[in-house]
Protein backbone atom coordinates (compact mmCIF):
# COMPACT_ATOMS: atom_id res chain seq x y z
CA UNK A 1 268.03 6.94 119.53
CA UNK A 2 267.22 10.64 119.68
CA UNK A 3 263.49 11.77 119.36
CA UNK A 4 261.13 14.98 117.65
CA UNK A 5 258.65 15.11 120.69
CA UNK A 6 255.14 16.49 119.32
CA UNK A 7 252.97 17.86 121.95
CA UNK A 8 249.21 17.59 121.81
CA UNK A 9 250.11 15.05 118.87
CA UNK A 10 246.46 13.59 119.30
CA UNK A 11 245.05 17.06 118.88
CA UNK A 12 244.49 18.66 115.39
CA UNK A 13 247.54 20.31 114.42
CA UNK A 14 249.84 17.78 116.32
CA UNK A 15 248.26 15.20 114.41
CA UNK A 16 249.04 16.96 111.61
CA UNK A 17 252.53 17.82 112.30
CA UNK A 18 253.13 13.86 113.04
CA UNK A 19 251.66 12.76 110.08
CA UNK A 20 253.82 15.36 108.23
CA UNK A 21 257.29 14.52 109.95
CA UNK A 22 256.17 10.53 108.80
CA UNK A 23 255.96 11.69 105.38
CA UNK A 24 259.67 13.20 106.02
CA UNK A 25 260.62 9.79 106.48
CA UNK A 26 260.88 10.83 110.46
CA UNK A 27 258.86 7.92 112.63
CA UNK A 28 261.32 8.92 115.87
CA UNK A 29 258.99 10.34 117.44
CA UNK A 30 257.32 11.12 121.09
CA UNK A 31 253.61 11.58 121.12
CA UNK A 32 252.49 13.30 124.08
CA UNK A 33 248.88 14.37 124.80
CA UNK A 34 246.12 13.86 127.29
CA UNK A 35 243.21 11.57 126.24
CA UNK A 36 240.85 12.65 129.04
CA UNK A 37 239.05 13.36 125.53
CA UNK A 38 239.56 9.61 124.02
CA UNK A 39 238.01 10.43 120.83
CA UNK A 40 241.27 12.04 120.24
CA UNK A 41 243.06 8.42 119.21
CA UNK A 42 241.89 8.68 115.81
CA UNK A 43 243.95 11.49 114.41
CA UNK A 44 246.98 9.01 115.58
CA UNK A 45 245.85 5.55 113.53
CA UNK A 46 247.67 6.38 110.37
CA UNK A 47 250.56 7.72 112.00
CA UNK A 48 253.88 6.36 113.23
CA UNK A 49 255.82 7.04 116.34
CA UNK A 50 258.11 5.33 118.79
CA UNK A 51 255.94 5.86 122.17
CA UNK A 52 253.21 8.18 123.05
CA UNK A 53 253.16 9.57 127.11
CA UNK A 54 250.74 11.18 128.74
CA UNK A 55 251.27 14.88 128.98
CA UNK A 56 252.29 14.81 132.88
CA UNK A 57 254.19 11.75 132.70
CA UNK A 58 256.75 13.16 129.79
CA UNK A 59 256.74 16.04 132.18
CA UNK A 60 258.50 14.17 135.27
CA UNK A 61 260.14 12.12 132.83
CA UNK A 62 262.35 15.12 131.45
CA UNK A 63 262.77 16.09 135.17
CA UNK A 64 263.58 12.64 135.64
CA UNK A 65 266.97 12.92 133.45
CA UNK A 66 265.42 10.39 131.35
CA UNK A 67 265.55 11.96 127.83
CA UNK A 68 268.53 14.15 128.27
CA UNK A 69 270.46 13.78 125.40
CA UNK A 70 267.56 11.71 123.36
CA UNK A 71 266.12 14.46 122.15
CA UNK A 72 266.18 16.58 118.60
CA UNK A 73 263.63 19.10 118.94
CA UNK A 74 260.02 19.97 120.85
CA UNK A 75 256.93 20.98 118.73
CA UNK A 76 254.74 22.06 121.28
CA UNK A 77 250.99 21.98 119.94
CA UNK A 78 249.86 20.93 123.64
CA UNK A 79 247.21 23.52 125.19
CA UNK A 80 243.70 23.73 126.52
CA UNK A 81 242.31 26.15 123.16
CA UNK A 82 238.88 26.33 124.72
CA UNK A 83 238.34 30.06 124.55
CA UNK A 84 234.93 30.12 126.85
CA UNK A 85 237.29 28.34 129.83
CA UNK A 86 236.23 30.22 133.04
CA UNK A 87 238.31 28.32 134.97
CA UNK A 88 241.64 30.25 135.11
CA UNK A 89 243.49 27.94 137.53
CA UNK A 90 243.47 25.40 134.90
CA UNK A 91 244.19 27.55 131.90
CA UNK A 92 247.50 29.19 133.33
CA UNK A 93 248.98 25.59 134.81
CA UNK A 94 247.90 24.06 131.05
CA UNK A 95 249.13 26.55 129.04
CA UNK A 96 251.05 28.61 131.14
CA UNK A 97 253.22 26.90 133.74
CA UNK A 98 253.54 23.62 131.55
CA UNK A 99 254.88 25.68 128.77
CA UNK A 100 257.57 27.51 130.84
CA UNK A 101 258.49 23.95 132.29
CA UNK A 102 259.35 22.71 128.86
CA UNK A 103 260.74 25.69 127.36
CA UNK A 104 263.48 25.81 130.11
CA UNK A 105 264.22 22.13 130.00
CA UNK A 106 265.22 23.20 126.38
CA UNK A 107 267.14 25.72 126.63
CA UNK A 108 269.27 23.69 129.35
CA UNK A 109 269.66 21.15 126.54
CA UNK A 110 270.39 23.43 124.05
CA UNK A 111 267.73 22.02 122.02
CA UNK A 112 265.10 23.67 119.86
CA UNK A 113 261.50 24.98 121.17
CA UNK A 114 258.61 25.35 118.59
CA UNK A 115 255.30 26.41 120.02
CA UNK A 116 251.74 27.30 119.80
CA UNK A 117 250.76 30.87 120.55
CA UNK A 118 247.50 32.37 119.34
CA UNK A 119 246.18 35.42 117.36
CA UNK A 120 243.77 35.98 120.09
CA UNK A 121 246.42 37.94 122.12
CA UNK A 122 245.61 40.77 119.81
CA UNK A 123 241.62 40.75 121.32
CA UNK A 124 239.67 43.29 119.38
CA UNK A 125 242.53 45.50 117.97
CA UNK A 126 243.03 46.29 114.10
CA UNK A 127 246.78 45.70 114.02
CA UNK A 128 248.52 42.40 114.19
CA UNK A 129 252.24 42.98 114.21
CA UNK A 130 254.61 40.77 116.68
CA UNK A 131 254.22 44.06 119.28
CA UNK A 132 253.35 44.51 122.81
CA UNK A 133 251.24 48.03 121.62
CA UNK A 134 249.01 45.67 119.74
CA UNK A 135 248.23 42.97 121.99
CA UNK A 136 245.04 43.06 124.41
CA UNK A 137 243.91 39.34 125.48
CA UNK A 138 240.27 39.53 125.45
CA UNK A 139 239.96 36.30 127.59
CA UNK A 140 242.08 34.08 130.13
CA UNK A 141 242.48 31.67 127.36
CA UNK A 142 244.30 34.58 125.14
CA UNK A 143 245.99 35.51 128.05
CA UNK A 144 247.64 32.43 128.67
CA UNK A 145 249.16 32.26 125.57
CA UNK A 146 250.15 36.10 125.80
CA UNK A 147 251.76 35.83 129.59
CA UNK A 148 254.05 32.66 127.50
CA UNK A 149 255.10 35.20 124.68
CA UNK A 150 255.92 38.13 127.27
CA UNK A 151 258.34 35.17 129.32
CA UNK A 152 259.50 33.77 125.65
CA UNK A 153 260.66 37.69 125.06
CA UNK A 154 262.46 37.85 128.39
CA UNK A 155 264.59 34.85 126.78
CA UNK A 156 265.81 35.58 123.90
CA UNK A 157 268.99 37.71 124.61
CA UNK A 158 269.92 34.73 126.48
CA UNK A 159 268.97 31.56 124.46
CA UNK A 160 271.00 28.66 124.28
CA UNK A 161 268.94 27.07 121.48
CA UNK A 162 265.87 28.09 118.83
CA UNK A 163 262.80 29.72 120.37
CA UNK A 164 259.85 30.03 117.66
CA UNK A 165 256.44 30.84 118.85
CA UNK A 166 253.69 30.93 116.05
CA UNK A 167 250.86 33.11 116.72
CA UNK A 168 247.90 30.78 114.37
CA UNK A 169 245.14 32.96 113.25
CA UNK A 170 241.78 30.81 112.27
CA UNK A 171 243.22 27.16 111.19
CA UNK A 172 240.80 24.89 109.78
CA UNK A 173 241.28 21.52 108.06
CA UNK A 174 241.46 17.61 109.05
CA UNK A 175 241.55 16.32 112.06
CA UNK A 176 239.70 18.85 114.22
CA UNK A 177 236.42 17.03 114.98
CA UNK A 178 236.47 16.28 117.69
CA UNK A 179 236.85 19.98 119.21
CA UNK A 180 232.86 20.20 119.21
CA UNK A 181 232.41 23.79 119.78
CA UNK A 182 235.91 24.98 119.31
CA UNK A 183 235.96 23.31 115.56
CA UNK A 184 236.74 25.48 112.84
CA UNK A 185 233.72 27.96 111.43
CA UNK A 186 234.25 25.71 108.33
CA UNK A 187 233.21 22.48 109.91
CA UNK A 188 230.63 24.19 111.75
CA UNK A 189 229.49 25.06 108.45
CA UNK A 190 229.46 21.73 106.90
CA UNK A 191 227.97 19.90 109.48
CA UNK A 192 224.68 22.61 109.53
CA UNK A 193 224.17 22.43 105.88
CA UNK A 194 224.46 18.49 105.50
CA UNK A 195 222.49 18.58 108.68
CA UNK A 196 219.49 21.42 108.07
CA UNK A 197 219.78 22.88 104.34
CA UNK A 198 221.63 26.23 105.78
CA UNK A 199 224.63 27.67 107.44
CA UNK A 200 224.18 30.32 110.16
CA UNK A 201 226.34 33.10 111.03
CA UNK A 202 225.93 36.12 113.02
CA UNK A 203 224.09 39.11 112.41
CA UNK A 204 226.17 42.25 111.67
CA UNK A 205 228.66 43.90 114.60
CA UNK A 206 231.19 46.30 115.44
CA UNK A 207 230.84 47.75 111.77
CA UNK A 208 230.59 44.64 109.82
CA UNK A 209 227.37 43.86 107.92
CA UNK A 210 225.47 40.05 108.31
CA UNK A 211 228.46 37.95 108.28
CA UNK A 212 230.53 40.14 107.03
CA UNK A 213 233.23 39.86 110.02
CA UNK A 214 236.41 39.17 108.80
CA UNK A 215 239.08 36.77 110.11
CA UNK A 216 242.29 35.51 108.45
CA UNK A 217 241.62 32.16 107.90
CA UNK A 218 244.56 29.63 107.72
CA UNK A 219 244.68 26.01 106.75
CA UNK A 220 246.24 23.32 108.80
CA UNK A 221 248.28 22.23 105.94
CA UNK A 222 250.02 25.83 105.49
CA UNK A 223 250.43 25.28 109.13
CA UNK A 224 252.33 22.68 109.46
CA UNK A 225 254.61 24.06 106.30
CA UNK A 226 255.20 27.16 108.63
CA UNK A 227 256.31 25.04 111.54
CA UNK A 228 258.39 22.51 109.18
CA UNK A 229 260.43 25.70 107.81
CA UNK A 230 261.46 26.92 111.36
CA UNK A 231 262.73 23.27 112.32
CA UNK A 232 264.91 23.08 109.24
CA UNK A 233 266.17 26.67 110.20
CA UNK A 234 267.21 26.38 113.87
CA UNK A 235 269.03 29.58 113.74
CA UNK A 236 265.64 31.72 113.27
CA UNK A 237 263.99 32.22 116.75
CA UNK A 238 261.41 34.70 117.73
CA UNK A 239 257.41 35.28 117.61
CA UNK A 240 255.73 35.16 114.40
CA UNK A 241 252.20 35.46 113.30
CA UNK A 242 250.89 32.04 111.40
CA UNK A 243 247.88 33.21 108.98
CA UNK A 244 247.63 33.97 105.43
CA UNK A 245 247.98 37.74 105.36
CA UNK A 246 244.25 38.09 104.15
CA UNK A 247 241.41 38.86 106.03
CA UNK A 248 237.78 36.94 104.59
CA UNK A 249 234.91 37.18 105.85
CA UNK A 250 232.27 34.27 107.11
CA UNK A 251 230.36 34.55 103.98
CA UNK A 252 233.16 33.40 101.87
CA UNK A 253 233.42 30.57 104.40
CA UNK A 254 229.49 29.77 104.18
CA UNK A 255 229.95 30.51 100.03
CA UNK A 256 232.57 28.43 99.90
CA UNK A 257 231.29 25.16 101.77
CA UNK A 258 227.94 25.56 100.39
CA UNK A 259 228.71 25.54 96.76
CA UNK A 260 231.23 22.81 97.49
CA UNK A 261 228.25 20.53 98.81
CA UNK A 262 226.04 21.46 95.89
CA UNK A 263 228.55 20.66 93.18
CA UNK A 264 228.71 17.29 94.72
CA UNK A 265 225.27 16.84 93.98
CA UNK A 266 225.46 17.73 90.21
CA UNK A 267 223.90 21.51 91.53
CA UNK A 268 224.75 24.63 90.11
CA UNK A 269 226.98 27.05 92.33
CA UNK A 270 225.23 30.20 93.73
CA UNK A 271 226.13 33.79 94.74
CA UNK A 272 225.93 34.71 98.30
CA UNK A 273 222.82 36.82 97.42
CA UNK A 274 221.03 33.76 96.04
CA UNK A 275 221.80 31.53 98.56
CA UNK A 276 220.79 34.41 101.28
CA UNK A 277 217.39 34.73 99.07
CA UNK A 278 216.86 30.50 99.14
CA UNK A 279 217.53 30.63 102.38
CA UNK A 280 220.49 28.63 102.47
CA UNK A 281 222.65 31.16 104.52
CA UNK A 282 220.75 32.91 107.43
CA UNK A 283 221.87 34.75 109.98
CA UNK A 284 220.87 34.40 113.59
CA UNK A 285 221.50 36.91 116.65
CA UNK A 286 224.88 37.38 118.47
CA UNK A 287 225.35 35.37 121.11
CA UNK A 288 225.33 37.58 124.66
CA UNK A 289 228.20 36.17 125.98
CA UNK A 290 230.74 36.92 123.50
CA UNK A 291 230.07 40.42 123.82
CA UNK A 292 233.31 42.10 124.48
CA UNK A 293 235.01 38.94 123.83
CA UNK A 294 234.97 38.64 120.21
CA UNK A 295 237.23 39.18 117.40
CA UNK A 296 235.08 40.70 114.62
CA UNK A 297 238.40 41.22 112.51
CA UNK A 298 242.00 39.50 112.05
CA UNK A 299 244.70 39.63 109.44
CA UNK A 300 248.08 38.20 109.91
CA UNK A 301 250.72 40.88 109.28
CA UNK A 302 253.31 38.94 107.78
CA UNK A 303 256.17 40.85 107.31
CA UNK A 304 258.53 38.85 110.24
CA UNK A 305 257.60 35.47 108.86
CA UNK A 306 258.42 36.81 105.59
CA UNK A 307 261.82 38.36 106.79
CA UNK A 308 262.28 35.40 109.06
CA UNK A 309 262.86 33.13 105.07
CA UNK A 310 259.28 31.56 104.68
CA UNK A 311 258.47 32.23 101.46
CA UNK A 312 255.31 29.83 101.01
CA UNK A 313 252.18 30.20 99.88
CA UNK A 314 248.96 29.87 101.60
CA UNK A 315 245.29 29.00 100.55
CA UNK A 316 242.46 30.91 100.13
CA UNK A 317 239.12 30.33 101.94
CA UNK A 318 238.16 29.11 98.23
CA UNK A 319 240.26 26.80 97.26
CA UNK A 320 240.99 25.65 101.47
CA UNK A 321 237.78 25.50 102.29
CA UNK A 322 236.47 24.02 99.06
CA UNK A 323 239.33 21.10 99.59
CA UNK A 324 238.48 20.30 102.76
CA UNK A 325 234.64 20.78 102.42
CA UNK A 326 235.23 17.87 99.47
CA UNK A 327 237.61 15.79 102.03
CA UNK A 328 234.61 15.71 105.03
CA UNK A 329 232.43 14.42 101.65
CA UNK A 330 234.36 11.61 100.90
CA UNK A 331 235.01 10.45 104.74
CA UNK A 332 231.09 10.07 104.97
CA UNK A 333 231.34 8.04 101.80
């Protein structure tokens, strides 16, 4: 039998991606994770794979010899994405050194590579092209992922196989609960207005008025389409950026969840000045320790992914968030 091993397949967009290859009629697969965090198991209970391994385990079983030959293709989604990580050690073996471990077992079987990069490896530029000139990790998280690209680069004259690194920009969607404070400004969002009448987002910076930052917000599902197009075209490799191409800013986020909640309740929809006015979208101070380290703007340049055959469309913080704000509504019944 030959496998699709999913990395971080308990995690939110590996869960995804493993739900999506079941729906491809493809249950062949490898889950591999860590559940240190065991809340994780419930992104997996509706999904079907041959075996799940823990993330070290698959490790010395590849080095093993035991899946040469068994397997089709890596999607790896595994990574510690906790930005505020201090601890650098950790971050560069997780993301780093684990990476480069799978990436050249690959390449030795000639098999194809799909990973997770990050839109963070631009830090606090205004230009997000695949380019070194525009990339300036803000934090050892972003560097991480940007240290993988810069070896990725090194191997592409020489490849034996597909390489496809997808830098995601701000996903949101199911399946990310239980990332507590890394979760999605969108669930953040729900879970303060169910829980205190109000969303909060930060006061004005670097230009931008009261939550008028701007980031390129991406659902899951256009995600996992991106990733699905690159494993049915294994002769595209390279680094792309995974967003929509269009910046909006927290408001529309806060807007959009918001009037998605009060629908639901047979409410009326407001404007963003109205629900400022009632109080339902505040704005609190920014937070000292993200100055520096923040990314008060992102938008996906798309032009590779769009030369590289993806022709898809992807949501807008409207109609994503509004679907999703309407899914977390129905799973609290």
């Amino acid at each position: 039998m030959v496998y699709y091993v999913v990395t971080g397949a308990a995690g939110f967009i590996g869960s995804q991606l493993v739900a999506a290859l079941n729906r491809a009629g493809v249950n062949e697969i490898i889950a591999v994770d860590n559940l240190q965090n065991a809340d994780k198991f419930r992104n997996l209970v509706d999904c079907e794979f041959e075996d799940y391994l823990d993330k070290r385990e698959f490790l010395e079983r590849l080095a093993d010899g035991q899946f040469d030959g068994a397997i089709e293709a890596i999607l790896h989604q595994g990574a510690c994405s906790d930005t505020m990580q201090t601890d650098g050690r950790y971050m560069m073996d997780n993301n780093y050194r684990y990476s480069r471990s799978l990436l050249d077992w690959c390449q030795d079987e000639e098999i194809p590579f799909l990973y997770a990069s990050s839109a963070s490896v631009y830090g606090a530029g205004r230009e997000f092209r695949e380019e070194r000139a525009c990339e300036a990790p803000l934090n050892i998280y972003a560097y991480s992922k940007f240290l993988f690209d810069e070896h990725v680069r090194r191997r592409f004259a020489g490849r034996s196989a597909q390489i496809a690194g997808f830098r995601y920009f701000n996903v949101y969607g199911p399946n990310e609960q239980h990332k507590g404070r890394m979760a999605s400004v969108a669930l953040h969002a729900f879970n303060q207005y169910l829980a205190e009448g109000a969303v909060k987002l930060f006061v004005g910076s670097d230009g931008f008025g009261d939550g008028e930052q701007r980031r390129d917000f991406v659902h899951v599902d256009d995600v996992v389409s991106v990733n699905l197009h690159f494993l049915d075209h294994p002769e595209a490799s390279g680094i792309y950026n995974c967003g929509t191409g269009r910046a909006q800013s927290f408001n529309d986020v806060a807007v959009a969840v918001v009037n998605t909640v009060r629908e639901a309740r047979g409410e009326s929809t407001l404007s963003l000045a109205q629900l400022v006015a009632q109080g339902q979208v505040q704005y609190v101070p920014f937070p000292p320790q993200l100055v520096g380290k923040y990314q008060s703007f992102t938008e996906a340049d798309l032009s590779q992914l769009r030369a590289a055959g993806y022709s898809g469309d992807f949501y807008t913080v409207e109609a994503g968030v509004g679907s999703y704000a309407k899914r977390l509504l129905a799973a609290r019944g």
